[in-house]
N, C-alpha and C. Protein backbone atom coordinates (compact mmCIF):
# COMPACT_ATOMS: atom_id res chain seq x y z
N UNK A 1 0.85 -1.18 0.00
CA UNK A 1 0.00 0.00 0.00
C UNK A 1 0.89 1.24 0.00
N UNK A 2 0.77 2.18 -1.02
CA UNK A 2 1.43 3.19 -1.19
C UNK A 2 1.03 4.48 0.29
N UNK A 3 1.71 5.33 0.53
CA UNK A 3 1.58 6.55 1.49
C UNK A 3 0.46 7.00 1.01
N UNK A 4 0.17 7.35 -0.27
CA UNK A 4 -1.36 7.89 -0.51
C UNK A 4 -2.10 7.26 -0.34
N UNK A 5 -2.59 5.50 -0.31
CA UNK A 5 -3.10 4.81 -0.46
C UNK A 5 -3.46 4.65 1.17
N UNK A 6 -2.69 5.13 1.98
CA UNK A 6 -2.32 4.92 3.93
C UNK A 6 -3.81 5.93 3.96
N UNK A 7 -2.83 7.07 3.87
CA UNK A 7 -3.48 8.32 4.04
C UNK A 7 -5.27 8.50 3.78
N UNK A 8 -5.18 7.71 2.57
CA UNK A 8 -6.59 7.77 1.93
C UNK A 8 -8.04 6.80 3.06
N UNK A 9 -7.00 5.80 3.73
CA UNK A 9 -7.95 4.79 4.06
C UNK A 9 -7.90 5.41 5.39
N UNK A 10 -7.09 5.98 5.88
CA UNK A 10 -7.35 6.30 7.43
C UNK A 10 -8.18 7.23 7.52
N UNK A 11 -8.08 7.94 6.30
CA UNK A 11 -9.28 9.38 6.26
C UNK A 11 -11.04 8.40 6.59
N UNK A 12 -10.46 7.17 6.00
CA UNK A 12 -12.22 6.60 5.92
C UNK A 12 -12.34 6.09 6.99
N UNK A 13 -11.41 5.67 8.23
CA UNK A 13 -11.53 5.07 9.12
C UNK A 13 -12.82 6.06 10.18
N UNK A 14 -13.40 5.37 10.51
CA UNK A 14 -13.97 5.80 11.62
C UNK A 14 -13.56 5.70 13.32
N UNK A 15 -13.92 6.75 14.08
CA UNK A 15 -13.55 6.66 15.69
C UNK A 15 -14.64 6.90 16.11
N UNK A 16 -14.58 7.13 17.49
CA UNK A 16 -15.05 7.75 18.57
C UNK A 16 -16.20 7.30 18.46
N UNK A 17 -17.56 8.46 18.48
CA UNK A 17 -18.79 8.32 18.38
C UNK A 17 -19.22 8.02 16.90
N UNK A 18 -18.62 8.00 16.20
CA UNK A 18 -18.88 7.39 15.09
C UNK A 18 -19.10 6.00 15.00
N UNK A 19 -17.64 5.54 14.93
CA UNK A 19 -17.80 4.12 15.32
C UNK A 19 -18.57 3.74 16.19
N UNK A 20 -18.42 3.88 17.04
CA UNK A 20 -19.71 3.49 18.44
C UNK A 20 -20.81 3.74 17.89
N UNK A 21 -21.44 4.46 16.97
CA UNK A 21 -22.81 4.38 16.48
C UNK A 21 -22.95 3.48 15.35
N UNK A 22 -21.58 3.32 14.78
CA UNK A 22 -21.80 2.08 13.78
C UNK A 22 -21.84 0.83 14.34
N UNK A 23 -20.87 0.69 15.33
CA UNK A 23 -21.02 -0.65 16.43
C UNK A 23 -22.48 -0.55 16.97
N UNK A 24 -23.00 0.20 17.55
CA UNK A 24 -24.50 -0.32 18.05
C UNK A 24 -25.60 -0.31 17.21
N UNK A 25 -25.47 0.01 15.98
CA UNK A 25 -25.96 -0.21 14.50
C UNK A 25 -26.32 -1.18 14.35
N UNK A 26 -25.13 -1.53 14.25
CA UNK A 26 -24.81 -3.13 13.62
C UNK A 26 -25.30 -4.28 14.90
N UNK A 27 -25.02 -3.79 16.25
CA UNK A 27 -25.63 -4.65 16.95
C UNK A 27 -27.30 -5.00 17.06
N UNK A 28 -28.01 -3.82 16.61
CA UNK A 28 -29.55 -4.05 17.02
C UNK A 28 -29.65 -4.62 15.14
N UNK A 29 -28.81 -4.65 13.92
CA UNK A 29 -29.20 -5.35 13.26
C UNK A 29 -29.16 -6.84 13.45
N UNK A 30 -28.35 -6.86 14.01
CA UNK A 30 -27.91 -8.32 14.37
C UNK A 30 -28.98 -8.93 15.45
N UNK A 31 -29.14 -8.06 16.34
CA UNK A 31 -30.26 -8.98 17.09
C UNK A 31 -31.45 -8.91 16.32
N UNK A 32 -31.64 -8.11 15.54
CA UNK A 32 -33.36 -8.20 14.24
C UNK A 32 -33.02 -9.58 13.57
N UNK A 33 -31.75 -9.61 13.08
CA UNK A 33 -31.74 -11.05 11.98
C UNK A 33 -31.31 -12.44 12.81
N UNK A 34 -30.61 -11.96 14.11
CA UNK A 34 -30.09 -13.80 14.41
C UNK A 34 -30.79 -13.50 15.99
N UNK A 35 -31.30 -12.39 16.38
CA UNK A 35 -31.82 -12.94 17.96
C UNK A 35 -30.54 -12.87 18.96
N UNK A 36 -31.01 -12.97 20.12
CA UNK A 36 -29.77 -13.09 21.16
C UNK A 36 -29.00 -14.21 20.81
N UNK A 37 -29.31 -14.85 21.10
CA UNK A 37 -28.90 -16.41 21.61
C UNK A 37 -27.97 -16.75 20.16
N UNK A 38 -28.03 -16.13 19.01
CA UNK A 38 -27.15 -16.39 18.04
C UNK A 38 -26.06 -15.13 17.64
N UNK A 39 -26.27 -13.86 18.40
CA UNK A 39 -25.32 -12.64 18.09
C UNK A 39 -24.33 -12.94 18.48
N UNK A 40 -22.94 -12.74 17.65
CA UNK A 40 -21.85 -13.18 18.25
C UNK A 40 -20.84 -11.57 17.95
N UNK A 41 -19.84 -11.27 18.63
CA UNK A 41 -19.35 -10.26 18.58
C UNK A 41 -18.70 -10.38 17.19
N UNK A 42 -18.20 -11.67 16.55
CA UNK A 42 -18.00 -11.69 15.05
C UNK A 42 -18.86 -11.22 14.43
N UNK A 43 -19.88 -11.67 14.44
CA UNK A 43 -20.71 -10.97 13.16
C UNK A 43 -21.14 -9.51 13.55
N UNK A 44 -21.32 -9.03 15.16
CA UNK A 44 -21.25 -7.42 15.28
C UNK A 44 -19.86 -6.58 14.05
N UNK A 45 -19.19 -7.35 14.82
CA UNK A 45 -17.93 -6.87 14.18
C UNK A 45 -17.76 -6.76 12.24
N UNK A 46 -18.19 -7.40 11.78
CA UNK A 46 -18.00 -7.97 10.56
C UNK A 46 -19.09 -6.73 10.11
N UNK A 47 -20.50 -6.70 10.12
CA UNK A 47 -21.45 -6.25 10.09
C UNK A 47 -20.67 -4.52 10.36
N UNK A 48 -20.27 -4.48 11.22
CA UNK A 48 -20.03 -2.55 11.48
C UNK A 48 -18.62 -2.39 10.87
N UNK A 49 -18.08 -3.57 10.00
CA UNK A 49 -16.60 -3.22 9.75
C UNK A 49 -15.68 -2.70 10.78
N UNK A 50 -15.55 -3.54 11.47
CA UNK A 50 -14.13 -3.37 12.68
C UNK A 50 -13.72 -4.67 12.84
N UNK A 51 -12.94 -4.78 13.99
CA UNK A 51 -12.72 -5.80 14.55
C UNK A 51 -13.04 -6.29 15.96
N UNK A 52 -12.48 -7.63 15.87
CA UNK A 52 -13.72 -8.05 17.20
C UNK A 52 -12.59 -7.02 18.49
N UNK A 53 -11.54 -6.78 18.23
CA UNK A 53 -10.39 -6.20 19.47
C UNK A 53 -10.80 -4.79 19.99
N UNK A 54 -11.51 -4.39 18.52
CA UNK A 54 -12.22 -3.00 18.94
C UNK A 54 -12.96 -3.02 19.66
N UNK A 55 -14.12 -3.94 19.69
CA UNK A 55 -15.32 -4.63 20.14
C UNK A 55 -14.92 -4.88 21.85
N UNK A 56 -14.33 -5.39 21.63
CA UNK A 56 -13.46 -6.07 23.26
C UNK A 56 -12.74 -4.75 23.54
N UNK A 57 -12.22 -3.68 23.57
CA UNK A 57 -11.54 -2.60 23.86
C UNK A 57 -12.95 -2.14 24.42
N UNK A 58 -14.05 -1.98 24.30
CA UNK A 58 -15.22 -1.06 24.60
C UNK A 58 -15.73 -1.83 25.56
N UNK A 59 -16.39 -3.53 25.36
CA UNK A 59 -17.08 -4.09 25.83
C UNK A 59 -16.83 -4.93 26.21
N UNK A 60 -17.15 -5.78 27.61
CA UNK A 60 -16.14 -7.20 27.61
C UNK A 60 -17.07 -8.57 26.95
N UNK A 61 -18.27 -8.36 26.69
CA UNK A 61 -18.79 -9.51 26.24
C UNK A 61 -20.16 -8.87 25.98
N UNK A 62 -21.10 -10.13 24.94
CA UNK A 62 -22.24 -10.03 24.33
C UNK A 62 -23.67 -9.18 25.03
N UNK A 63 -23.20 -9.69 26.47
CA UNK A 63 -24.30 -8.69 27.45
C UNK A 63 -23.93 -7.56 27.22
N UNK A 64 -22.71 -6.68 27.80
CA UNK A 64 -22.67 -5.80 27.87
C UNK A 64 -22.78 -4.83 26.54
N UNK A 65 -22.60 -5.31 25.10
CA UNK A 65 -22.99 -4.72 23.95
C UNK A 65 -24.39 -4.13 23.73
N UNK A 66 -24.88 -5.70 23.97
CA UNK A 66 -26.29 -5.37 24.00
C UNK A 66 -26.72 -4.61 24.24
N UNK A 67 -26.21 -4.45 25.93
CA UNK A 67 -27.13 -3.26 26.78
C UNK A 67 -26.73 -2.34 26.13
N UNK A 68 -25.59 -1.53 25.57
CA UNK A 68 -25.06 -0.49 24.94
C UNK A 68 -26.23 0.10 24.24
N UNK A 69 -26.35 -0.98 23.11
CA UNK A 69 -27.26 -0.73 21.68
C UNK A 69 -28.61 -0.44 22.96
N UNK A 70 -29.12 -1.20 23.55
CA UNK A 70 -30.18 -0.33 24.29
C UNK A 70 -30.60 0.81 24.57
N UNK A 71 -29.45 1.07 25.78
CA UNK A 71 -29.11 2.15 26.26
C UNK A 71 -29.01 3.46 25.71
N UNK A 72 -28.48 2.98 24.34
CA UNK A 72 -28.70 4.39 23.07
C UNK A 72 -29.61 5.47 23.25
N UNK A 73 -30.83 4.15 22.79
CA UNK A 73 -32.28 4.35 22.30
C UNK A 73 -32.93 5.43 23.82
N UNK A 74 -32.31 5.05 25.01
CA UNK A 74 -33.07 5.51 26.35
C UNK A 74 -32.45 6.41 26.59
N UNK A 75 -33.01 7.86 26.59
CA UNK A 75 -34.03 8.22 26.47
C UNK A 75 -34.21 8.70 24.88
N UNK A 76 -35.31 8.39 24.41
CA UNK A 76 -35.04 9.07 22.88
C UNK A 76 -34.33 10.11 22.91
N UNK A 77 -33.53 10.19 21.59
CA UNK A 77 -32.88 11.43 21.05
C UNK A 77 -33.26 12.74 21.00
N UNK A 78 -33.42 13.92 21.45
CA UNK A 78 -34.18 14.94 21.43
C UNK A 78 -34.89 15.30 20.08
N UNK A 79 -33.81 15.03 19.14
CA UNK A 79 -35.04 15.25 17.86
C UNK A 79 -36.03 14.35 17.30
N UNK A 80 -35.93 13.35 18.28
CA UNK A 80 -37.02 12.12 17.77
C UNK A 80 -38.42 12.62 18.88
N UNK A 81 -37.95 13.75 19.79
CA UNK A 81 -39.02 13.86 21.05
C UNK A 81 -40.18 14.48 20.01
N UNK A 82 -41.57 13.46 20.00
CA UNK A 82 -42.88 14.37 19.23
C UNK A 82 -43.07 15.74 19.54
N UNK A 83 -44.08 16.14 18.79
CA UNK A 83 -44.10 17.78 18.94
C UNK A 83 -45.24 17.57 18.42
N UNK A 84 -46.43 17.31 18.52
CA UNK A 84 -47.85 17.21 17.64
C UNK A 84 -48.69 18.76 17.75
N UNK A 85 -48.16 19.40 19.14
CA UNK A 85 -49.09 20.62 19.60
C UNK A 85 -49.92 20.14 20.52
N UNK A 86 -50.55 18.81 20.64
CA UNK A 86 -51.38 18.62 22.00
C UNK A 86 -50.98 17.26 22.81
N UNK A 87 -51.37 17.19 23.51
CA UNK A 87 -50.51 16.32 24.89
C UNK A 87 -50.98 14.64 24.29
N UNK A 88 -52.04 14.28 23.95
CA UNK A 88 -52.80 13.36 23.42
C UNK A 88 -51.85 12.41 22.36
N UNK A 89 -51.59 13.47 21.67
CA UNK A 89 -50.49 12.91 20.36
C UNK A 89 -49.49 12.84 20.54
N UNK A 90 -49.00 13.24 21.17
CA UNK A 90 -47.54 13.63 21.74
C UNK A 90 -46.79 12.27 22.72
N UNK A 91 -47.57 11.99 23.32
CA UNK A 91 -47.70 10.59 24.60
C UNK A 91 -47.94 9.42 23.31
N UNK A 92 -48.90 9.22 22.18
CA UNK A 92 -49.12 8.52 21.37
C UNK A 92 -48.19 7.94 20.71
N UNK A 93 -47.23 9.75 20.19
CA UNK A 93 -46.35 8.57 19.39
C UNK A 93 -44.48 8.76 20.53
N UNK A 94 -44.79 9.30 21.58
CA UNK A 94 -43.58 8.34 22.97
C UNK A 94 -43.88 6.81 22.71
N UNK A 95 -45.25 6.27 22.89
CA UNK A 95 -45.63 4.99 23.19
C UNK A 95 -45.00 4.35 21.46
N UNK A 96 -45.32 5.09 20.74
CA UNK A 96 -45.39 4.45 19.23
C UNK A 96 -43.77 3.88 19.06
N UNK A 97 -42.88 4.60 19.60
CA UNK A 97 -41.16 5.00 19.18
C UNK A 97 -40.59 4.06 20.55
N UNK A 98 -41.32 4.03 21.68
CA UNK A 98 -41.16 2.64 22.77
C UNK A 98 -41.31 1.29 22.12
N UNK A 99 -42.33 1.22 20.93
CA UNK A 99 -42.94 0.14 20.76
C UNK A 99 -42.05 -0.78 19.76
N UNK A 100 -41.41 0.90 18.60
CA UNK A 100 -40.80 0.35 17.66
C UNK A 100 -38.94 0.43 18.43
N UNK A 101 -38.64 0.68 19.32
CA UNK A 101 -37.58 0.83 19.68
C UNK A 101 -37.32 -0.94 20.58
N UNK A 102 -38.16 -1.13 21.34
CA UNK A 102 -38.49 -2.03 22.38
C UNK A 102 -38.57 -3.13 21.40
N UNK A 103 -39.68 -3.78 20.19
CA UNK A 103 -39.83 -4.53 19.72
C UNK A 103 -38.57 -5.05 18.53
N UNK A 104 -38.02 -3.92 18.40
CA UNK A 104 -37.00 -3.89 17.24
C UNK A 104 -35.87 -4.46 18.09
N UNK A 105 -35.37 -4.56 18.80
CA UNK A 105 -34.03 -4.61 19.75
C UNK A 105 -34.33 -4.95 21.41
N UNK A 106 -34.84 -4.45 22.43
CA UNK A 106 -35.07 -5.11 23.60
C UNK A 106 -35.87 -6.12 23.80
N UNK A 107 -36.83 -6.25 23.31
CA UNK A 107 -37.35 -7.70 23.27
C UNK A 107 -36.67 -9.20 22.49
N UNK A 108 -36.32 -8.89 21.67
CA UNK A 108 -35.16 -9.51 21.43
C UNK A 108 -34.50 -10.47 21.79
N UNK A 109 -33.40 -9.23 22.79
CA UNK A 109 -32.65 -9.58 23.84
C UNK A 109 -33.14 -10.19 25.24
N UNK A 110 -34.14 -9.52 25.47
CA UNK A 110 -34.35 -9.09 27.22
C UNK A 110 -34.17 -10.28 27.78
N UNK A 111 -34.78 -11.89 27.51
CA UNK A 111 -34.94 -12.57 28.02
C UNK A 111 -33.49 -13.39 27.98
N UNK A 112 -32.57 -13.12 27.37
CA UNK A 112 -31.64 -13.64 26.95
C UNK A 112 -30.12 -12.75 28.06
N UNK A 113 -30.89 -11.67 28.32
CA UNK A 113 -29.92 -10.87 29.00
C UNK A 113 -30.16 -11.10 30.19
N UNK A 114 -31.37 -11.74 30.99
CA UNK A 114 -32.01 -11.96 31.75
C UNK A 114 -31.20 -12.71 32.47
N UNK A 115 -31.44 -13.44 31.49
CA UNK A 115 -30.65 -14.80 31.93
C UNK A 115 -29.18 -14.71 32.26
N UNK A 116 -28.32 -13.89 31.69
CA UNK A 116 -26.58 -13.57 31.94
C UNK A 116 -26.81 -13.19 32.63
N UNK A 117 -27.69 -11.37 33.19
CA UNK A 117 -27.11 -10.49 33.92
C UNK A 117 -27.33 -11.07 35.04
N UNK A 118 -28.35 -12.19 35.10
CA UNK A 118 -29.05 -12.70 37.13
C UNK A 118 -30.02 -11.73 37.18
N UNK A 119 -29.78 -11.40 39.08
CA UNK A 119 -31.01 -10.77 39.19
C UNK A 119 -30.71 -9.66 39.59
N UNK A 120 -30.13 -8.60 38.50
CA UNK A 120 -29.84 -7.00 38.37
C UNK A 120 -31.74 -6.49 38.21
N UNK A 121 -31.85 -5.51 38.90
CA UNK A 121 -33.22 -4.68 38.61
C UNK A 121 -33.01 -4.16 37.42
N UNK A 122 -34.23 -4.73 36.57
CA UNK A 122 -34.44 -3.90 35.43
C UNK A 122 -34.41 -2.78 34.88
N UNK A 123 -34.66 -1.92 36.37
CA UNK A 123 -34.56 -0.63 35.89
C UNK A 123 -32.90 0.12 35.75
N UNK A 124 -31.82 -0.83 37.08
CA UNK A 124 -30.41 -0.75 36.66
C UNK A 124 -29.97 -0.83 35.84
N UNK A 125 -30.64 -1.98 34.60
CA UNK A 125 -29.76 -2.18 33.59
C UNK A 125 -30.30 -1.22 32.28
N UNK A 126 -31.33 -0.78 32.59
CA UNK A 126 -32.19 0.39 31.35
C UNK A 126 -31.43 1.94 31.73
N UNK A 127 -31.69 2.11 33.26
CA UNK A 127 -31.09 3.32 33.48
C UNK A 127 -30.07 3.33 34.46
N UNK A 128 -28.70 2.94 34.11
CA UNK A 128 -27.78 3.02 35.05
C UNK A 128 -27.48 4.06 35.58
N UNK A 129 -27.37 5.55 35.26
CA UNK A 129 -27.51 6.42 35.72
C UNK A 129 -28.70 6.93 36.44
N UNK A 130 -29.60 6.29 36.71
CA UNK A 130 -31.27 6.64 37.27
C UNK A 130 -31.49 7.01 36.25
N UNK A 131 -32.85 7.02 36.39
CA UNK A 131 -34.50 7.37 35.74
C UNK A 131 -34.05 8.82 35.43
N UNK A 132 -34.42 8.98 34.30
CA UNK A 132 -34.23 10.74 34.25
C UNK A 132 -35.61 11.16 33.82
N UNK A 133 -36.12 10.44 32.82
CA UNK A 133 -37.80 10.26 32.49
C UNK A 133 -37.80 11.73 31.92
N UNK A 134 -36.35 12.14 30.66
CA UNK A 134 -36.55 13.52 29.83
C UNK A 134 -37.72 13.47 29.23
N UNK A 135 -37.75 12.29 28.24
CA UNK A 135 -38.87 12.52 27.24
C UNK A 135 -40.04 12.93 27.99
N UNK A 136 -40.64 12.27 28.83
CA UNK A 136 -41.97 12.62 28.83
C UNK A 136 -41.61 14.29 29.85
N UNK A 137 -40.66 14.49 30.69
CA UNK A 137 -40.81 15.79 30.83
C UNK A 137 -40.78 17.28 30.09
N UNK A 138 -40.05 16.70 29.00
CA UNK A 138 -40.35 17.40 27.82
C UNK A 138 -41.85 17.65 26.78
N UNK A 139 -42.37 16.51 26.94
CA UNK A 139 -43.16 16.55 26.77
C UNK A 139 -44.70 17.22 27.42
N UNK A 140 -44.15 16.49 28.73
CA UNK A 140 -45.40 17.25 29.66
C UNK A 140 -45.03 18.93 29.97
N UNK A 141 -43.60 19.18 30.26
CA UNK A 141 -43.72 20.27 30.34
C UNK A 141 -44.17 21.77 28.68
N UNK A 142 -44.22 20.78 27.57
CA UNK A 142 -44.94 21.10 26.59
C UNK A 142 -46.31 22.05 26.81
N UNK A 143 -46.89 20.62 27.19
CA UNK A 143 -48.41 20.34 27.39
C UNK A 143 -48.53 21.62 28.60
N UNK A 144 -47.97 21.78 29.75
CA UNK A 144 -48.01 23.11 30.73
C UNK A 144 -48.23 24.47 30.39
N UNK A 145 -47.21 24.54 29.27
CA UNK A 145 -46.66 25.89 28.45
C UNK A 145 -47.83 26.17 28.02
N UNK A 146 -48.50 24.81 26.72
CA UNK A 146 -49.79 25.49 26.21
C UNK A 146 -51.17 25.50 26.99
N UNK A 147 -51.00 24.80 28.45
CA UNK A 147 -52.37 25.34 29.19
C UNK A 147 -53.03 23.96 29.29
N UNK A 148 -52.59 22.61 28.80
CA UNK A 148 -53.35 21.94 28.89
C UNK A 148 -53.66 21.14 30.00
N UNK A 149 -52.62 20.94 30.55
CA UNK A 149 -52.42 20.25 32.09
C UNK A 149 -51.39 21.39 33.11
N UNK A 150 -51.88 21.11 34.44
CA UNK A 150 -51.04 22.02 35.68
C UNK A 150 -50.62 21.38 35.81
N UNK A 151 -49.20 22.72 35.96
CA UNK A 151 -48.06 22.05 36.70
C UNK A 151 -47.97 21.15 37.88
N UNK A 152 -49.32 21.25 38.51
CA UNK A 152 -49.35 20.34 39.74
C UNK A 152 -49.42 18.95 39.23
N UNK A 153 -49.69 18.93 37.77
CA UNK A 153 -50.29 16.97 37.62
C UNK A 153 -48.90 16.26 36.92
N UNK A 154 -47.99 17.66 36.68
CA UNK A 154 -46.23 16.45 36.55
C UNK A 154 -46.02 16.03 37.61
N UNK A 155 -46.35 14.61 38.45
CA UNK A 155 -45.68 14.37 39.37
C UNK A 155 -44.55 13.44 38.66
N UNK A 156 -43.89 12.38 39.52
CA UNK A 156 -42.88 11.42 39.40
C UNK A 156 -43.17 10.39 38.61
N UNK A 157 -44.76 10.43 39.45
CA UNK A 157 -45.80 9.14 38.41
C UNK A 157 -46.16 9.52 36.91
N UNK A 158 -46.19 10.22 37.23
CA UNK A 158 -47.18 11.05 35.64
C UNK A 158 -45.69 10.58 34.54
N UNK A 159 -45.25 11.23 35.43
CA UNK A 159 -43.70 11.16 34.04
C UNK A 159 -43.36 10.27 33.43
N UNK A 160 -43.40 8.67 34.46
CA UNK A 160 -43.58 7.44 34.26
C UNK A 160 -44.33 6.47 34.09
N UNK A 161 -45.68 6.92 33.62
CA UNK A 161 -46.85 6.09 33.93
C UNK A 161 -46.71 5.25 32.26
N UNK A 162 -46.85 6.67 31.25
CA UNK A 162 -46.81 5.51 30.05
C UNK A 162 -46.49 4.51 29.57
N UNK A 163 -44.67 5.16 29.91
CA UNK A 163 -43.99 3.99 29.16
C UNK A 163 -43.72 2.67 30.18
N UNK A 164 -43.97 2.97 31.48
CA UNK A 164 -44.40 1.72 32.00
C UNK A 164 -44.91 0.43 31.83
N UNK A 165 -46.88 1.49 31.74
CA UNK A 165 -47.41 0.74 31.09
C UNK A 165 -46.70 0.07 29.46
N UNK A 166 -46.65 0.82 28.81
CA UNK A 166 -45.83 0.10 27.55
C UNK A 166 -45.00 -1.23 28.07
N UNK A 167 -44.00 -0.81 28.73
CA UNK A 167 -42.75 -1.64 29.01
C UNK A 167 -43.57 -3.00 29.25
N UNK A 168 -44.48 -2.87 30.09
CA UNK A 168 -45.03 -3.95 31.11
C UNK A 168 -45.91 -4.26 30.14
N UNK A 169 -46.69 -4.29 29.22
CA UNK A 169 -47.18 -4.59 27.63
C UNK A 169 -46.22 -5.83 27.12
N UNK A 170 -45.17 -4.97 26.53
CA UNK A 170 -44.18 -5.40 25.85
C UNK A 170 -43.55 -7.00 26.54
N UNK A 171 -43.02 -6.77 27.91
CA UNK A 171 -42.52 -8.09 27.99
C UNK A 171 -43.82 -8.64 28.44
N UNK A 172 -44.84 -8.23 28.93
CA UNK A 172 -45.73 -9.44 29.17
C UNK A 172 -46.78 -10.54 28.06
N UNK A 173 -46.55 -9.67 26.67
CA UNK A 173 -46.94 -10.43 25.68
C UNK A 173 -45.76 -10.84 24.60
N UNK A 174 -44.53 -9.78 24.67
CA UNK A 174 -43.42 -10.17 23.87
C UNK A 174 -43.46 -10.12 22.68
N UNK A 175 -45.02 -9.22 22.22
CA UNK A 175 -44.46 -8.79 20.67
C UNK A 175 -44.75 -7.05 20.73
N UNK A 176 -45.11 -6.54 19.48
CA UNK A 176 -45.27 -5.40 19.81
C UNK A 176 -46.89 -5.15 20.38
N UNK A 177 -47.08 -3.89 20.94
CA UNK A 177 -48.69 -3.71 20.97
C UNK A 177 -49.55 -2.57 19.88
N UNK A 178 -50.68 -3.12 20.12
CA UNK A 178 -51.13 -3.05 19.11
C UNK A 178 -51.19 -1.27 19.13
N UNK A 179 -52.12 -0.85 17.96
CA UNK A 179 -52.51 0.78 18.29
C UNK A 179 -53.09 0.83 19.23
N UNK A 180 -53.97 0.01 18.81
CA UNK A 180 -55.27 0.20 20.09
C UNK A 180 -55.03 0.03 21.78
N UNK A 181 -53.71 -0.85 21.81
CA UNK A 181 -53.36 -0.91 23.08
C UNK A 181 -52.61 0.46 23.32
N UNK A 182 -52.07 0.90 22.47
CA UNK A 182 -51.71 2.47 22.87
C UNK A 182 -52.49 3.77 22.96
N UNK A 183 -53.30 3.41 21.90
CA UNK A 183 -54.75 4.47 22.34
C UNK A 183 -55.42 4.28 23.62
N UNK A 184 -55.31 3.02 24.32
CA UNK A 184 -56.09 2.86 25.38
C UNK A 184 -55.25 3.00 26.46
N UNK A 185 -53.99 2.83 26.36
CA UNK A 185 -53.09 3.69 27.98
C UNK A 185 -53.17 5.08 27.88
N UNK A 186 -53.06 5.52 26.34
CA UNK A 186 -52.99 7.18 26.54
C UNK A 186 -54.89 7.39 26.60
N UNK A 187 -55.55 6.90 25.81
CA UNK A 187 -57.14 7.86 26.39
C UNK A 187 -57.88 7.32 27.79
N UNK A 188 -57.44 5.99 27.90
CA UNK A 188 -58.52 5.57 28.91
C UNK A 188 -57.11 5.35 30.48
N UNK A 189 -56.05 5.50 30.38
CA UNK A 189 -55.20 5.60 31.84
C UNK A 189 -54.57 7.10 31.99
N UNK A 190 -54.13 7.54 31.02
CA UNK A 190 -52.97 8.67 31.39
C UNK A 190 -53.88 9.46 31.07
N UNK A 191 -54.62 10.22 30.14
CA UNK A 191 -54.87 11.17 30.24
C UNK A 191 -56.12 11.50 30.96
N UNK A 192 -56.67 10.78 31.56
CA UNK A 192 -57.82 10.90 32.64
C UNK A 192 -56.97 11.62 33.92
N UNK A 193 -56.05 11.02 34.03
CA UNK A 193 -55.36 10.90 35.40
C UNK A 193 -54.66 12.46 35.38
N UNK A 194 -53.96 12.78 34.06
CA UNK A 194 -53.38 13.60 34.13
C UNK A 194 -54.32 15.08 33.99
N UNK A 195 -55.33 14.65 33.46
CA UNK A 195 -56.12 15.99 33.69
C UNK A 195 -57.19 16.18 34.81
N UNK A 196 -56.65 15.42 35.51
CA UNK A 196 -58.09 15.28 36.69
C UNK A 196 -57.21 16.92 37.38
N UNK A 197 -56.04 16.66 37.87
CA UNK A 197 -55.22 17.34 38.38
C UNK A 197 -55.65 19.34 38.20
């Protein structure tokens, strides 16, 4: 390989947060096509173009990847946070982007990670840093601004009630839920509750 030929390929190399977004890329493709129980850090690796040493420099094994590629997704990305204009739609599609985030990649895994991590609390291994519960405060504090709910009805619960319910959906039937199961936590649980306030 010639000096230009060096030069040229390192320009294409990827680092940092790059790579790391191509590595957890490639990991939630990998659990869509082979499932836990068949992801191997080879084919992560192969799949995001690196190597498995890179892989092992970040992570020490298949659990802890996993959780990575999870962990991403929590809390959505700020520009994925809805913006519909009313509180109704807004909670609709949180639940919608839980459903496709959760069904695409944590369900997946979960039962499979279950099984490695023992008996870590679920909520340790989703939010190792604690619960921060942005999205929906972003959201609810939305919904405040334009008048639709008081500030008195953000409590701790409120913040967490949806995607709860979702979560507790999700692994207790293990596929995705339906609309209608999301129309019915947001019209007939949360938003009763939240506007009683």
């Amino acid at each position: 390989m010639s000096n230009t030929q060096y030069q040229d390929e390192l320009k294409k190399r990827r680092r940092g947060k790059e790579l790391e977004a191509a590595i957890l890329q490639a990991v939630r493709e990998e659990l869509q096509e082979q499932g836990y129980s068949n992801l191997t850090m080879d084919g992560v690796a192969k799949r995001s173009g690196t190597s498995k040493a890179v892989l092992y420099r970040r992570w020490a094994n298949r659990a802890e990847i996993v959780l990575a590629a999870i962990q991403e997704r929590v809390p959505l990305p700020l520009e994925e946070i809805p913006d519909c204009g009313n509180l109704r739609d807004d909670v609709c599609d949180v639940l919608r982007s839980i459903n496709q985030n959760n069904t695409g990649v944590t369900m997946k895994a979960f039962f499979g990670l279950v099984t490695e991590i023992g008996a870590i609390p679920l909520a340790d291994v989703l939010f190792p840093q604690g619960r921060q519960n942005r999205t929906m405060t972003i959201v609810l504090q939305r919904a405040v601004d334009r008048g639709e709910v008081s500030a008195e009805a953000v409590t701790p619960r409120m913040l967490t009630l949806p995607s709860d319910l979702a979560r507790n959906e999700l692994i207790l039937y293990n596929k995705p839920m339906s609309e209608q199961t999301i129309t019915e936590i947001v019209d007939e649980v949360f938003m009763p509750l939240v506007l009683k306030k």
